[in-house]
N, C-alpha and C. Protein backbone atom coordinates (compact mmCIF):
# COMPACT_ATOMS: atom_id res chain seq x y z
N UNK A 1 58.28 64.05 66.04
CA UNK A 1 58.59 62.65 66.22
C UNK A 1 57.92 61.79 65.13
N UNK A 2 56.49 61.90 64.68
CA UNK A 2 55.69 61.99 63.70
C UNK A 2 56.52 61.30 62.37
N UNK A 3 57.06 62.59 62.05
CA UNK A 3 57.68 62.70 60.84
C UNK A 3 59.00 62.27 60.69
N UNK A 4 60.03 61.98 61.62
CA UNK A 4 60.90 61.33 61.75
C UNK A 4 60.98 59.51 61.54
N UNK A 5 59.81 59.09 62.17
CA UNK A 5 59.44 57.66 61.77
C UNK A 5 58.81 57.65 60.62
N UNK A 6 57.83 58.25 60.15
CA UNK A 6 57.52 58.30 58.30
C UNK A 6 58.96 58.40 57.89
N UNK A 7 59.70 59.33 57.51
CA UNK A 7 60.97 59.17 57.04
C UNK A 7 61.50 58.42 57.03
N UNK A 8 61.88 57.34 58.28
CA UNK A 8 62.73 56.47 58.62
C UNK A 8 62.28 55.23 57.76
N UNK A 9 60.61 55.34 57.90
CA UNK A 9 60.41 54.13 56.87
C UNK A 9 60.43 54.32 55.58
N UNK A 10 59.92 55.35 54.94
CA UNK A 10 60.07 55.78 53.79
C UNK A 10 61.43 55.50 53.45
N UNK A 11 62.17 55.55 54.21
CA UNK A 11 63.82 55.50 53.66
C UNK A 11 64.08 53.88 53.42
N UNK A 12 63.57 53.14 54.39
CA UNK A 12 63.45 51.79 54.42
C UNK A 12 63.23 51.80 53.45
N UNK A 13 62.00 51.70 53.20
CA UNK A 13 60.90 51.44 51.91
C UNK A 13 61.56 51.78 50.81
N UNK A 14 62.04 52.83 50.66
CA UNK A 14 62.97 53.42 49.43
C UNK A 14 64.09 52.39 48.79
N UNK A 15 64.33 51.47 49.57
CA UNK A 15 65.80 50.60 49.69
C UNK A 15 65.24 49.69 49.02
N UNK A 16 64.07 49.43 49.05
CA UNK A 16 63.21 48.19 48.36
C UNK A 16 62.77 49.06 46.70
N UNK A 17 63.81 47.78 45.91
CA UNK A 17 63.56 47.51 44.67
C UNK A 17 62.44 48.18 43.89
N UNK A 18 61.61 46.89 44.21
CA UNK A 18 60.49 47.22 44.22
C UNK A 18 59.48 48.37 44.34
N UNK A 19 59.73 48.45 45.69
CA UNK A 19 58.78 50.06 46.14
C UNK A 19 59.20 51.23 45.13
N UNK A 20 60.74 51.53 44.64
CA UNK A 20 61.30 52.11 44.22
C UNK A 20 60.80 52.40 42.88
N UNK A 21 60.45 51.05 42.22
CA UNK A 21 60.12 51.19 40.66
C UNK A 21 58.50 51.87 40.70
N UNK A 22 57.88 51.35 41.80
CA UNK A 22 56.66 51.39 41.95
C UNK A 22 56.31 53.41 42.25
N UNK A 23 57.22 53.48 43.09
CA UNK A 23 57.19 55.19 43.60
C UNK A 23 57.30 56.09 42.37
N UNK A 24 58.46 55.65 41.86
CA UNK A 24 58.95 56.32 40.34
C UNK A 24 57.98 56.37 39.14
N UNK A 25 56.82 54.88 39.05
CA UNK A 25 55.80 55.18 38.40
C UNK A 25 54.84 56.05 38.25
N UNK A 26 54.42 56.24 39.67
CA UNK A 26 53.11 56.89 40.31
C UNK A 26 53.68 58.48 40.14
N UNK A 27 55.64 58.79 40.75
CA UNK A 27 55.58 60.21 40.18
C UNK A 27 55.51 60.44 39.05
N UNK A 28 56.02 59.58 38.03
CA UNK A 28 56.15 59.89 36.47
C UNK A 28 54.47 60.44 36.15
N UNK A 29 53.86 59.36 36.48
CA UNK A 29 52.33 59.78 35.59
C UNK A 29 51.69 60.90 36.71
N UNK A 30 51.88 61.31 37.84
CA UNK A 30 51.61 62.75 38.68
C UNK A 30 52.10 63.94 37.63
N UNK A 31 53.57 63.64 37.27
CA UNK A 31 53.99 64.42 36.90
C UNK A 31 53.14 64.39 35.22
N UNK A 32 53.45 63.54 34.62
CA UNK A 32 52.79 63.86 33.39
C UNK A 32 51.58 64.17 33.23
N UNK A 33 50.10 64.01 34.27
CA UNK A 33 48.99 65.08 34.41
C UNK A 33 49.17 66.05 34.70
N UNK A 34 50.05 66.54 35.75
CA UNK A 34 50.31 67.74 35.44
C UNK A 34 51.32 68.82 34.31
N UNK A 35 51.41 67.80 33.65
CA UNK A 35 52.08 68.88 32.72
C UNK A 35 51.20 68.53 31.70
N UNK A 36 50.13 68.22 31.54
CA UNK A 36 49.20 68.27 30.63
C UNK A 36 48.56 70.11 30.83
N UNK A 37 48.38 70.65 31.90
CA UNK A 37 48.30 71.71 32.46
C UNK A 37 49.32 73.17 31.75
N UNK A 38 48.76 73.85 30.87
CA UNK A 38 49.92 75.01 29.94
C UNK A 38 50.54 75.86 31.21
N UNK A 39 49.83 76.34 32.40
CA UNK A 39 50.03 76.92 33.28
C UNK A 39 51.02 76.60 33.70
N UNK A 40 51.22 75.35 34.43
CA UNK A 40 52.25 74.30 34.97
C UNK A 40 52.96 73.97 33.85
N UNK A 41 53.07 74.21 32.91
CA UNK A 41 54.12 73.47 31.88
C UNK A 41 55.01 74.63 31.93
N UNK A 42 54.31 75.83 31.99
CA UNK A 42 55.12 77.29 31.67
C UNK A 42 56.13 77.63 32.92
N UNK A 43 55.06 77.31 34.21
CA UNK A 43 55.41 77.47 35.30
C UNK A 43 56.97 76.48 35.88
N UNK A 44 56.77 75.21 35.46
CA UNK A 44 57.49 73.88 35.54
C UNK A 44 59.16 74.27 34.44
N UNK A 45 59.11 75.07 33.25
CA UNK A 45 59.82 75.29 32.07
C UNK A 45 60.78 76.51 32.70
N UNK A 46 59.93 77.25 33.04
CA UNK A 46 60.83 78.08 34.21
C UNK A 46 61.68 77.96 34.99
N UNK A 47 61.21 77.12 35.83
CA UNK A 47 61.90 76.59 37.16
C UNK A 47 62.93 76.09 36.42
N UNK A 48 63.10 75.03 35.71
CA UNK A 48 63.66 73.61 35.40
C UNK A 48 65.11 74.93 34.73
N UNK A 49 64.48 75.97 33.75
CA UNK A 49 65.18 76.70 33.18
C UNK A 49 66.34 77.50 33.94
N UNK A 50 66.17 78.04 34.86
CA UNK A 50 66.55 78.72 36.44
C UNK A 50 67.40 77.83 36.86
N UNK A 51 66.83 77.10 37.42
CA UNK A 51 67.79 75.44 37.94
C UNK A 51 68.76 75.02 37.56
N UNK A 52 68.89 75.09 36.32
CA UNK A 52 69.80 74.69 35.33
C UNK A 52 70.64 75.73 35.08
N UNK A 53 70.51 77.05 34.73
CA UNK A 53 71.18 78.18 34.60
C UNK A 53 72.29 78.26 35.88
N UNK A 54 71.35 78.27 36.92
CA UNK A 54 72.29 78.03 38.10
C UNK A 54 73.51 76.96 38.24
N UNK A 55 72.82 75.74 37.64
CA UNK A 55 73.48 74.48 38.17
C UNK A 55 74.80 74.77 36.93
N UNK A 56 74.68 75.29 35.78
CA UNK A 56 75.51 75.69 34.87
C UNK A 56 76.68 76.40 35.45
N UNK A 57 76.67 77.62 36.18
CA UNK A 57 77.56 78.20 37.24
C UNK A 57 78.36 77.33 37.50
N UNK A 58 78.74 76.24 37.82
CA UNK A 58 79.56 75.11 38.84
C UNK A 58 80.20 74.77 37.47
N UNK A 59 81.96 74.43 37.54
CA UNK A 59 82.27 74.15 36.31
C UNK A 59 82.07 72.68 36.44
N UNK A 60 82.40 72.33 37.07
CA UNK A 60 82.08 70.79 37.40
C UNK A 60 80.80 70.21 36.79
N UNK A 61 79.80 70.88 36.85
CA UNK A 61 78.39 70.31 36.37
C UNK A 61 78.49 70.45 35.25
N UNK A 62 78.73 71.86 34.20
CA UNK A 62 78.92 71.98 33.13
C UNK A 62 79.66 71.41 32.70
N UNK A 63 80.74 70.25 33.25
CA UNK A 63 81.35 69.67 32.01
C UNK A 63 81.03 68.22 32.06
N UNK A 64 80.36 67.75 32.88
CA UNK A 64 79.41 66.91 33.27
C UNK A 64 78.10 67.01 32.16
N UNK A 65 77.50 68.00 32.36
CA UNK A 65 76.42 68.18 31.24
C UNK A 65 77.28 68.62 29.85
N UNK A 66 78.22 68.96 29.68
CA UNK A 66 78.53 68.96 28.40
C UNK A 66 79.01 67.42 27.76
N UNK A 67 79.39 66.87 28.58
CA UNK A 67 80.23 65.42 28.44
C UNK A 67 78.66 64.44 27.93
N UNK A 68 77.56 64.57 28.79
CA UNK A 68 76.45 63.95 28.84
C UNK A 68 75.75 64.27 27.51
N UNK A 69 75.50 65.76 27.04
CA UNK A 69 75.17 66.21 26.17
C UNK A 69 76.13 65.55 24.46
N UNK A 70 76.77 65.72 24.81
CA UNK A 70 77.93 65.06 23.66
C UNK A 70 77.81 63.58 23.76
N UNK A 71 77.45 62.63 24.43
CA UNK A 71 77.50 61.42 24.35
C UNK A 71 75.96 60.83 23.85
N UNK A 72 75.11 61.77 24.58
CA UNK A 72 73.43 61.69 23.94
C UNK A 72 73.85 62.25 22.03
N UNK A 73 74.22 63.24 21.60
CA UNK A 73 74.42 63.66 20.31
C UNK A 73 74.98 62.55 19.68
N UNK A 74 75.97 61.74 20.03
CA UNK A 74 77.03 61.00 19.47
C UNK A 74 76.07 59.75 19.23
N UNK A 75 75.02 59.43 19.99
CA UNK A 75 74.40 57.89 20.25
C UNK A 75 73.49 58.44 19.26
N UNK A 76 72.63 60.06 19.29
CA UNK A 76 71.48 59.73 18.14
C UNK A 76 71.78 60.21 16.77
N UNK A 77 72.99 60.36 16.52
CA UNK A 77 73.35 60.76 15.45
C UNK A 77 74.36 59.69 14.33
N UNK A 78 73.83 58.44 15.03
CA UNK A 78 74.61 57.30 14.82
C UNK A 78 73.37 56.99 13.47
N UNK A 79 72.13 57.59 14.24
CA UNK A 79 70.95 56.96 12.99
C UNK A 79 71.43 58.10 12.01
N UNK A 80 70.93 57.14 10.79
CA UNK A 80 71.28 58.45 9.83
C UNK A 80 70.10 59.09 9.26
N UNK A 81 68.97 58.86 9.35
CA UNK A 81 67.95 60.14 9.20
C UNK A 81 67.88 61.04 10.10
N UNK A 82 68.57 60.39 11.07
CA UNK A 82 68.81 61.70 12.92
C UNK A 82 69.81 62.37 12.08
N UNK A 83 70.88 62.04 11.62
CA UNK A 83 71.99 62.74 10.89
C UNK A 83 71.86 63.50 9.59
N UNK A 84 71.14 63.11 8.86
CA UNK A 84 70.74 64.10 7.66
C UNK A 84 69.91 65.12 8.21
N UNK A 85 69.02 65.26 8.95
CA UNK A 85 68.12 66.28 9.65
C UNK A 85 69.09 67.42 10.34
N UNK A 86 69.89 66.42 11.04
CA UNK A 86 70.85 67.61 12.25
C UNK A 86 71.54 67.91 11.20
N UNK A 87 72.09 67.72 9.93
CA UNK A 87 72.65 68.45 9.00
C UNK A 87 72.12 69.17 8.22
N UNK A 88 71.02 68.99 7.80
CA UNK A 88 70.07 70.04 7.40
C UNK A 88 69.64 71.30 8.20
N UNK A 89 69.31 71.02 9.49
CA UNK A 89 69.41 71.78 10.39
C UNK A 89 70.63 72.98 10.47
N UNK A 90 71.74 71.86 10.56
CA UNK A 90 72.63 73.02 11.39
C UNK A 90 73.20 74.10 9.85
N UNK A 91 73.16 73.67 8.43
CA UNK A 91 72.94 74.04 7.53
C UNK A 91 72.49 75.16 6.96
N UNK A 92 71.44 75.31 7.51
CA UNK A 92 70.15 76.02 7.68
C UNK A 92 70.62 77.42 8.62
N UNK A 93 70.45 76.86 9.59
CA UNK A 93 70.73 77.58 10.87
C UNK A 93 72.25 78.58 10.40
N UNK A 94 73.14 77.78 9.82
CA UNK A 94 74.78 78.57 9.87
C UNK A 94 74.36 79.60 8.11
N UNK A 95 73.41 78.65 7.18
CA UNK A 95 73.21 80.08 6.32
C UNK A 95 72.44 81.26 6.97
N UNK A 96 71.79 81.38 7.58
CA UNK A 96 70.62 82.20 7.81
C UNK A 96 71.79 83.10 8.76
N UNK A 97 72.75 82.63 9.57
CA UNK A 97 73.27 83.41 10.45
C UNK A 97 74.40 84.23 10.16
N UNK A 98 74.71 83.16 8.83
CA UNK A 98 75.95 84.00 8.05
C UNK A 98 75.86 85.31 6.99
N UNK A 99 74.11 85.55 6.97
CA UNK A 99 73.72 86.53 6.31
C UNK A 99 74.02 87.31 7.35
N UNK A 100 74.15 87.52 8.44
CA UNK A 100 74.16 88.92 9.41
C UNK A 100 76.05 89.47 9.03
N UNK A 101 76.22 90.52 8.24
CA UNK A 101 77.61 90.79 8.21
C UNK A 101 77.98 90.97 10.07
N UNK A 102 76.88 91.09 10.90
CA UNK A 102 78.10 91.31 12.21
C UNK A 102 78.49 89.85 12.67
N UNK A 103 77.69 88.82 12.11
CA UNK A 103 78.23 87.73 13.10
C UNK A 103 79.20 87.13 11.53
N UNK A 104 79.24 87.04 10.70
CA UNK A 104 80.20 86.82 9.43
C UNK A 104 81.40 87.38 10.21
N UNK A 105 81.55 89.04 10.35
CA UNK A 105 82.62 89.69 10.76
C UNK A 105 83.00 88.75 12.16
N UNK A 106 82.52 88.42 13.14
CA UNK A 106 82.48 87.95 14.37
C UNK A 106 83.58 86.82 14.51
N UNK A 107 82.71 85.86 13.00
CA UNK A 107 83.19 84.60 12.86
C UNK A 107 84.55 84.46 11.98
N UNK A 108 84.76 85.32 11.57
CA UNK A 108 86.32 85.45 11.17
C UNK A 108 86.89 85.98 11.55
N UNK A 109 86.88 86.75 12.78
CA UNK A 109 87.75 87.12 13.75
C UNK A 109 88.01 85.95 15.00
N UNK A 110 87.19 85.23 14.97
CA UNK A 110 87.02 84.22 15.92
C UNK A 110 88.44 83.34 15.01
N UNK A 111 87.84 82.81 14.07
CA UNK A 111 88.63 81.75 13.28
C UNK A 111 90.06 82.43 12.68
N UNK A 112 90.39 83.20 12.87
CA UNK A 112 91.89 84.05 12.68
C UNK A 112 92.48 83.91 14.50
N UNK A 113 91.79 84.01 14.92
CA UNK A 113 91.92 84.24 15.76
C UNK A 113 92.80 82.71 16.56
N UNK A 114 91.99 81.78 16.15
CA UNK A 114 92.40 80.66 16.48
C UNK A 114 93.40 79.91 15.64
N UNK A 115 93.26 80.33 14.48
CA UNK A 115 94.48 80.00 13.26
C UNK A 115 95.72 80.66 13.84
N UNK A 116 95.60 81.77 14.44
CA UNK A 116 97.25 82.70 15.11
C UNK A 116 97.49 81.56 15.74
N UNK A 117 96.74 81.30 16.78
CA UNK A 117 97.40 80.59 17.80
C UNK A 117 97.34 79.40 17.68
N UNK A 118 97.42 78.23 16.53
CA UNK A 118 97.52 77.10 16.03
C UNK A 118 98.96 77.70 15.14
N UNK A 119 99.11 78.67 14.61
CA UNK A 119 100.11 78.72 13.72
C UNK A 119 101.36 78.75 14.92
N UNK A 120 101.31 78.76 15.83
CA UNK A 120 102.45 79.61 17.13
C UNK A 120 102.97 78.25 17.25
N UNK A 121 102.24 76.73 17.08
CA UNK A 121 103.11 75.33 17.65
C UNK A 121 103.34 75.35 16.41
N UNK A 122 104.80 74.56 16.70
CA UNK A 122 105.91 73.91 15.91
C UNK A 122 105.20 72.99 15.34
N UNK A 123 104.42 72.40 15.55
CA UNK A 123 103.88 71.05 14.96
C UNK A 123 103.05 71.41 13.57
N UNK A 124 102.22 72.44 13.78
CA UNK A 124 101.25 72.62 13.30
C UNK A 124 101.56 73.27 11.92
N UNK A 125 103.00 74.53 12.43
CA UNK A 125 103.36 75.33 11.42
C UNK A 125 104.25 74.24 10.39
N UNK A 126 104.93 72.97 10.65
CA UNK A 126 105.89 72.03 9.75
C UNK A 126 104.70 71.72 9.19
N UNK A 127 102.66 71.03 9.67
CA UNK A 127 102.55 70.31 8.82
C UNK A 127 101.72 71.62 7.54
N UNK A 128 101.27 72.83 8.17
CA UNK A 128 101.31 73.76 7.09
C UNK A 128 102.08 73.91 6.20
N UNK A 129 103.43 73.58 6.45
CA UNK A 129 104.67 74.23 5.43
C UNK A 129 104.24 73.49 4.93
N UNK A 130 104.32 71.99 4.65
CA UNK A 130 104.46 70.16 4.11
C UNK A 130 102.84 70.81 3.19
N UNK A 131 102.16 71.07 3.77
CA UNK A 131 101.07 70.78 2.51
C UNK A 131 100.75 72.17 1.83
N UNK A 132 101.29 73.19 1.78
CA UNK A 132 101.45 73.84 1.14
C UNK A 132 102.80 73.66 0.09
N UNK A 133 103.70 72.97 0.41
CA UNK A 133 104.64 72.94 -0.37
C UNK A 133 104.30 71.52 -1.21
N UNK A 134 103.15 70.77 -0.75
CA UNK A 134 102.52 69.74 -1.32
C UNK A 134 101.46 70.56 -2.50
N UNK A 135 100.73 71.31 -2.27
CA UNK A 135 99.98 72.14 -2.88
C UNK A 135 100.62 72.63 -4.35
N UNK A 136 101.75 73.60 -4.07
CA UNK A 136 102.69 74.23 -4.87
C UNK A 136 103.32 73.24 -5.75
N UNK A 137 103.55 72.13 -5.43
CA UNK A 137 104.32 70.53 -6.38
C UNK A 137 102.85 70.04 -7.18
N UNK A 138 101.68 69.98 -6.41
CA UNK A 138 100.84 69.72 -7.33
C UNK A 138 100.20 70.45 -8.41
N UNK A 139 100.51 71.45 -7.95
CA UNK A 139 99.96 73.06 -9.21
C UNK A 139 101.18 73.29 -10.23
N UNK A 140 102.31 72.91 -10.27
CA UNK A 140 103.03 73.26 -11.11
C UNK A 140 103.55 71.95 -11.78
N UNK A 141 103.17 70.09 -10.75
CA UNK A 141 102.74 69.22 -11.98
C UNK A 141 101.71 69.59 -12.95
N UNK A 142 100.65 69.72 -12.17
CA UNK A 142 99.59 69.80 -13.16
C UNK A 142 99.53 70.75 -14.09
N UNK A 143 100.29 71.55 -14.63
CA UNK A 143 100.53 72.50 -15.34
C UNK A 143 101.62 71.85 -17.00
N UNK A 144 102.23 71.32 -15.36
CA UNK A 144 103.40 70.62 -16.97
C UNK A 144 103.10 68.92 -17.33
N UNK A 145 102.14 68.75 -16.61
CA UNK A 145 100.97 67.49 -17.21
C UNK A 145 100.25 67.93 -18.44
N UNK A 146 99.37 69.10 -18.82
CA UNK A 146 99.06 69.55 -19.24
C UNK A 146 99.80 70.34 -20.47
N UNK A 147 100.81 70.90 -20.20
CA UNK A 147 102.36 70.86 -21.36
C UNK A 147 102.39 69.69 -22.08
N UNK A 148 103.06 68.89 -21.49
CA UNK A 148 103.14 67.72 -21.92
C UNK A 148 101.93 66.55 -22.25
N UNK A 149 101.24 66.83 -22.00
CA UNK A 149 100.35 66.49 -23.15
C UNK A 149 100.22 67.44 -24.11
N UNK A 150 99.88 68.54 -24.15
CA UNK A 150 99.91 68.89 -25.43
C UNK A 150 100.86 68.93 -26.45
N UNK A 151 102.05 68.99 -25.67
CA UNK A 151 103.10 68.54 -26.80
C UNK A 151 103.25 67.21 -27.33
N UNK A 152 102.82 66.12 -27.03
CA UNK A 152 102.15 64.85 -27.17
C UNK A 152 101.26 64.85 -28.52
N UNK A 153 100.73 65.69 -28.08
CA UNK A 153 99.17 65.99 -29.31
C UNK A 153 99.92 66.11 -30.29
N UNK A 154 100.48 67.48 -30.08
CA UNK A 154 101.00 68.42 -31.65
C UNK A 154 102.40 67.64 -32.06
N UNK A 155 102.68 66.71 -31.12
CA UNK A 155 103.65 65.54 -32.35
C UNK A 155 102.94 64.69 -32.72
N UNK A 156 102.24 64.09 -31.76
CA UNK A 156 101.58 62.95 -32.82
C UNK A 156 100.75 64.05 -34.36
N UNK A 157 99.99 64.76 -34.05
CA UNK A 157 99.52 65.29 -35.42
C UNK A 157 100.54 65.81 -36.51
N UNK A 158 101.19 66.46 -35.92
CA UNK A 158 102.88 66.23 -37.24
C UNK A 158 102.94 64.93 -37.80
N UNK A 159 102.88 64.37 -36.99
CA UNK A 159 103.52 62.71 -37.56
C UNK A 159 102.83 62.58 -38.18
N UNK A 160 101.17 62.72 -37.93
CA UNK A 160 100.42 62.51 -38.82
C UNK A 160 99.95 62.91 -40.52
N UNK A 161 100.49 63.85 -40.64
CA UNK A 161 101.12 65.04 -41.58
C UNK A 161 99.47 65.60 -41.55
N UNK A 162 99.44 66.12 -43.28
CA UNK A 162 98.34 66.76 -44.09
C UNK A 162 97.38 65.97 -43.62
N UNK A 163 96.01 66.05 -43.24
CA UNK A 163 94.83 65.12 -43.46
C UNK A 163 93.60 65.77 -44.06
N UNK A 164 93.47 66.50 -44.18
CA UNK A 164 92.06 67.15 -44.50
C UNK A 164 92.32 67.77 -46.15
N UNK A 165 91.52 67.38 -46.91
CA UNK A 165 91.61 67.82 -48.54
C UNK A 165 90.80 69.06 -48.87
N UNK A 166 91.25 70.40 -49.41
CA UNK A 166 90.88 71.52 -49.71
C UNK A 166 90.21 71.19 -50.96
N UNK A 167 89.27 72.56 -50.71
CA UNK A 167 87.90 72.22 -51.29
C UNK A 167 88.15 72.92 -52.34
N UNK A 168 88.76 73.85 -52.36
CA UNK A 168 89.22 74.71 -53.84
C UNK A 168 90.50 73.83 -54.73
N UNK A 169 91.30 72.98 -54.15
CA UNK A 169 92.83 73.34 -54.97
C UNK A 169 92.82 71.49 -54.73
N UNK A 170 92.27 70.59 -53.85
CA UNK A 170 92.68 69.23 -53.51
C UNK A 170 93.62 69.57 -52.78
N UNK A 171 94.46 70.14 -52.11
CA UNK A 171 95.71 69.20 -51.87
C UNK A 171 95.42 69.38 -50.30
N UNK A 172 96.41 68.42 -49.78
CA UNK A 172 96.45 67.97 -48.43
C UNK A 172 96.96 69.16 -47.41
N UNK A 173 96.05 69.35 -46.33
CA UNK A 173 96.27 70.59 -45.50
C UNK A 173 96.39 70.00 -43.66
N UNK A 174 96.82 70.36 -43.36
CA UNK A 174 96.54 70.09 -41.89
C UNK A 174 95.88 70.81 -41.34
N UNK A 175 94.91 70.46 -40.24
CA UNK A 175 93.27 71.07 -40.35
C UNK A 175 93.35 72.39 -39.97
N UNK A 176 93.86 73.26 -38.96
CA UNK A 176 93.88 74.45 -38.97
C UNK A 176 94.28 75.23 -40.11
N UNK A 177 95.02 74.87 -41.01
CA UNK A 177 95.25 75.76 -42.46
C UNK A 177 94.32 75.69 -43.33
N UNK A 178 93.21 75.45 -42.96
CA UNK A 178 92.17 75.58 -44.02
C UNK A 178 91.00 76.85 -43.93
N UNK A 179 91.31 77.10 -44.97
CA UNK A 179 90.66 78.79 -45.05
C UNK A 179 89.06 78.76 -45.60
């Protein structure tokens, strides 16, 4: 009976603002002496670890914590020394992992893997065709950009005739004919 009226007020009490901010203080700094404690930090890291593993199980939570997780990333990665770091980081992290030939092998079976089945929609395979056939128009301008300028060159230097004077005989040579 005892403990039923503690409760009842506690619950009261709970409803109050106030009491509320006040309760939440007193656990915060409980809690933060004790995790001054390595025992309890190890002990506490565990649990919390467990808890979570579990609470992961439920798809519902996990996409809840993934949604939460992605919106915390998105807010501190807005700073940009948070953003050069997490790029350095993940940098770091994807060379070091790409030295292992099993996860290299892993990761291009993964990414083929997902290219099949991106290539299978209609959508995806028109805008492949479009920029590969964009690709192929730009490699064979730039080829006859490169033609055409040089045929550019070697008329204007015709036009230009002889310019360079031989050192044995004087007469006017155009510069590659000079021996």
């Amino acid at each position: 009976m005892d403990n039923r009226i503690r409760a009842k007020s506690q619950k009261i009490s709970r409803q109050n603002n106030e009491f509320k901010t006040e309760d939440n203080k007193r656990r915060a700094e409980a809690h933060k002496i004790s995790r001054q404690n390595d025992e309890f930090k190890t002990e506490d890291n565990k649990r919390r670890a467990e808890a979570h593993k579990i609470s992961r199980q439920n798809d519902e939570f996990k996409t809840e914590d993934n949604k939460r997780r992605a919106e915390a990333l998105k807010i501190s990665r807005q700073n940009d020394e948070f953003k050069t770091e997490d790029n350095k980081r993940r940098a770091e992290a994807h060379k070091i992992s790409r030295q292992n030939d099993e996860f290299k092998t892993e990761e291009n079976k993964k990414r083929a893997e997902a290219l099949k089945i991106k290539r299978e929609e209609e959508e995806y395979k028109e805008e492949e065709r479009r920029r590969n056939a964009l690709r192929m128009h730009n490699s064979r301008d730039k080829y006859k950009n490169n033609f055409d300028v040089m045929k550019l060159n070697y008329e204007s230097k015709i036009k230009e005739g002889p310019t360079h004077i031989c050192s044995c005989c004087g007469g006017l040579w155009i510069k590659k004919r000079i021996y």
